[in-house]
C-alpha atoms as a PDB file:
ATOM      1  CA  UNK A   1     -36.862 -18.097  82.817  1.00  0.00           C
ATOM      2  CA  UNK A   2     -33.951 -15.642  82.508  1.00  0.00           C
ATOM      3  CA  UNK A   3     -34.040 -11.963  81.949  1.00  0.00           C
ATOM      4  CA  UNK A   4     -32.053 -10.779  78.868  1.00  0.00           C
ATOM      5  CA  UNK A   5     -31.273  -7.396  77.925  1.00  0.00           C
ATOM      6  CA  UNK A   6     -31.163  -7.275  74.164  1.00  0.00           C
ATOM      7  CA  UNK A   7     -29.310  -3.853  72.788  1.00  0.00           C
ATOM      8  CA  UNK A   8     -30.048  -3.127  68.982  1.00  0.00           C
ATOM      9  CA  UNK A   9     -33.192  -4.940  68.985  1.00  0.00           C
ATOM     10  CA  UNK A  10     -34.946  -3.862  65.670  1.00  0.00           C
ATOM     11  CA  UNK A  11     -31.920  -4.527  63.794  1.00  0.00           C
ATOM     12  CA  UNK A  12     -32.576  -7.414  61.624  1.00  0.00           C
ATOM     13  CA  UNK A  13     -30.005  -9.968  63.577  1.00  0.00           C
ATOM     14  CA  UNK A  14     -31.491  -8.323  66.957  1.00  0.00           C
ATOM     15  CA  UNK A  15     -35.164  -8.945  65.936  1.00  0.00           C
ATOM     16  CA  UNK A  16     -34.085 -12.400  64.724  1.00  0.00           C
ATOM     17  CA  UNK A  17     -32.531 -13.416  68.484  1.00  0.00           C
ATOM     18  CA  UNK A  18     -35.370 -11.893  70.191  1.00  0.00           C
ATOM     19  CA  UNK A  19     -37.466 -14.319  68.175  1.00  0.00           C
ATOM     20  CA  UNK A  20     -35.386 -17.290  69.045  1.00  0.00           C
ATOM     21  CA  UNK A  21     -35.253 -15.939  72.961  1.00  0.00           C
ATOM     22  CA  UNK A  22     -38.904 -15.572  73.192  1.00  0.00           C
ATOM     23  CA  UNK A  23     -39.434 -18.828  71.783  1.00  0.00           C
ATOM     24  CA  UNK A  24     -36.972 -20.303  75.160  1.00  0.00           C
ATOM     25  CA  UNK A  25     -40.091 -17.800  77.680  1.00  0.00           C
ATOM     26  CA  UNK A  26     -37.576 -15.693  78.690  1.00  0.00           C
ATOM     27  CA  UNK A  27     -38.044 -12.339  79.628  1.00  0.00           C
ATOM     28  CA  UNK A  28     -36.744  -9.774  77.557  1.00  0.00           C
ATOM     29  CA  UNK A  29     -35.615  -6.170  78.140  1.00  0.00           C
ATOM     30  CA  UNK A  30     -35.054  -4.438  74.449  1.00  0.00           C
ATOM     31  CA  UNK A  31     -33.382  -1.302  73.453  1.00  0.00           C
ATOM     32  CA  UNK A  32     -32.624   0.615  70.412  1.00  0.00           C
ATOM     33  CA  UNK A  33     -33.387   4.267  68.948  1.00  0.00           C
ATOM     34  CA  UNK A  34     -36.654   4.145  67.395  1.00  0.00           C
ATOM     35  CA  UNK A  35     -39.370   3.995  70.010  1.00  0.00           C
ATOM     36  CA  UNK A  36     -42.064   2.968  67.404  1.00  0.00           C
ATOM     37  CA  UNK A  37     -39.787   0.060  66.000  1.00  0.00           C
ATOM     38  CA  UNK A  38     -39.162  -0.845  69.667  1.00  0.00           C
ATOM     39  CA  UNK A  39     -42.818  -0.633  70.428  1.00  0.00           C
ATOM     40  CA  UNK A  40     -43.912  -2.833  67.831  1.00  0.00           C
ATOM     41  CA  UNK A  41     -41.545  -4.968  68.379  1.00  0.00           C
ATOM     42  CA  UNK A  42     -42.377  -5.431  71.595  1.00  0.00           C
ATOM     43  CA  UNK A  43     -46.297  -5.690  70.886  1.00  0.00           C
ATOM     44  CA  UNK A  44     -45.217  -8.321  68.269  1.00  0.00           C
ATOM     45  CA  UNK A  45     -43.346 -10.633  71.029  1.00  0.00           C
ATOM     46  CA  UNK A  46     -45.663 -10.115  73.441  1.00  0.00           C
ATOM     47  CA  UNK A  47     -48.603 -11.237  71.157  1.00  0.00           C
ATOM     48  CA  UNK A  48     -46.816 -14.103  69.449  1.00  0.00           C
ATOM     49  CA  UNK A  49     -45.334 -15.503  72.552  1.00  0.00           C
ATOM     50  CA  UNK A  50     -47.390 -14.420  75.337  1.00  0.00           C
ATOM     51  CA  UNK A  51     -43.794 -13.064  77.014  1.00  0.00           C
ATOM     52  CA  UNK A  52     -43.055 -10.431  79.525  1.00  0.00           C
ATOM     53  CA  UNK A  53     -41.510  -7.947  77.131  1.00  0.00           C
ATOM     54  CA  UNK A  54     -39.717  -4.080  78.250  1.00  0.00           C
ATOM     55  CA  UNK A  55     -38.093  -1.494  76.112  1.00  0.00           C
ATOM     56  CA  UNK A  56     -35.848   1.384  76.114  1.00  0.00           C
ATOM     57  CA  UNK A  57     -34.867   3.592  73.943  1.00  0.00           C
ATOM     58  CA  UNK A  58     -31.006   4.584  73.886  1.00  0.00           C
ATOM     59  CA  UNK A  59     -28.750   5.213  71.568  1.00  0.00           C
ATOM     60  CA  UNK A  60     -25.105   4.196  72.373  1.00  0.00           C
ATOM     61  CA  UNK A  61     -23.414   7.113  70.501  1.00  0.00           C
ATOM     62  CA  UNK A  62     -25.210   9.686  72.437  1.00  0.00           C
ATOM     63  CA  UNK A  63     -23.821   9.737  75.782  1.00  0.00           C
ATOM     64  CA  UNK A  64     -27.280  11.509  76.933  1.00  0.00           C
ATOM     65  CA  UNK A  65     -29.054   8.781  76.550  1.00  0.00           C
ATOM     66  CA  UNK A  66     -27.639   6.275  78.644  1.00  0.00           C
END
């Protein structure tokens, strides 16, 4: 099992390799700006795949919130 930190996560390509990273039972640390999208996201994975799943929210253009 790695760990793999996924940035832009509820994007549809980021969504799509968490999917296909889950499905290799790795664990996955995922990050983009909306904290419901990331939540759900993560409930979804979690659920689905029975995966360790984490999430933060961050927003690369805001320097504050790295």
């Amino acid at each position: 099992m790695k760990t793999i930190l996924i940035t832009g996560a509820t994007g549809s390509i980021g969504t799509a390799l968490c999917k296909q990273l889950a499905k290799q039972d790795n664990y996955l640390m995922i990050t983009a700006r909306d904290q419901q999208k990331l939540n759900f996201l993560a409930d979804q994975l979690k659920s689905e795949y029975k995966i360790k799943v984490d999430f933060i929210t961050s927003d690369f253009n805001d320097t504050n919130s790295y």
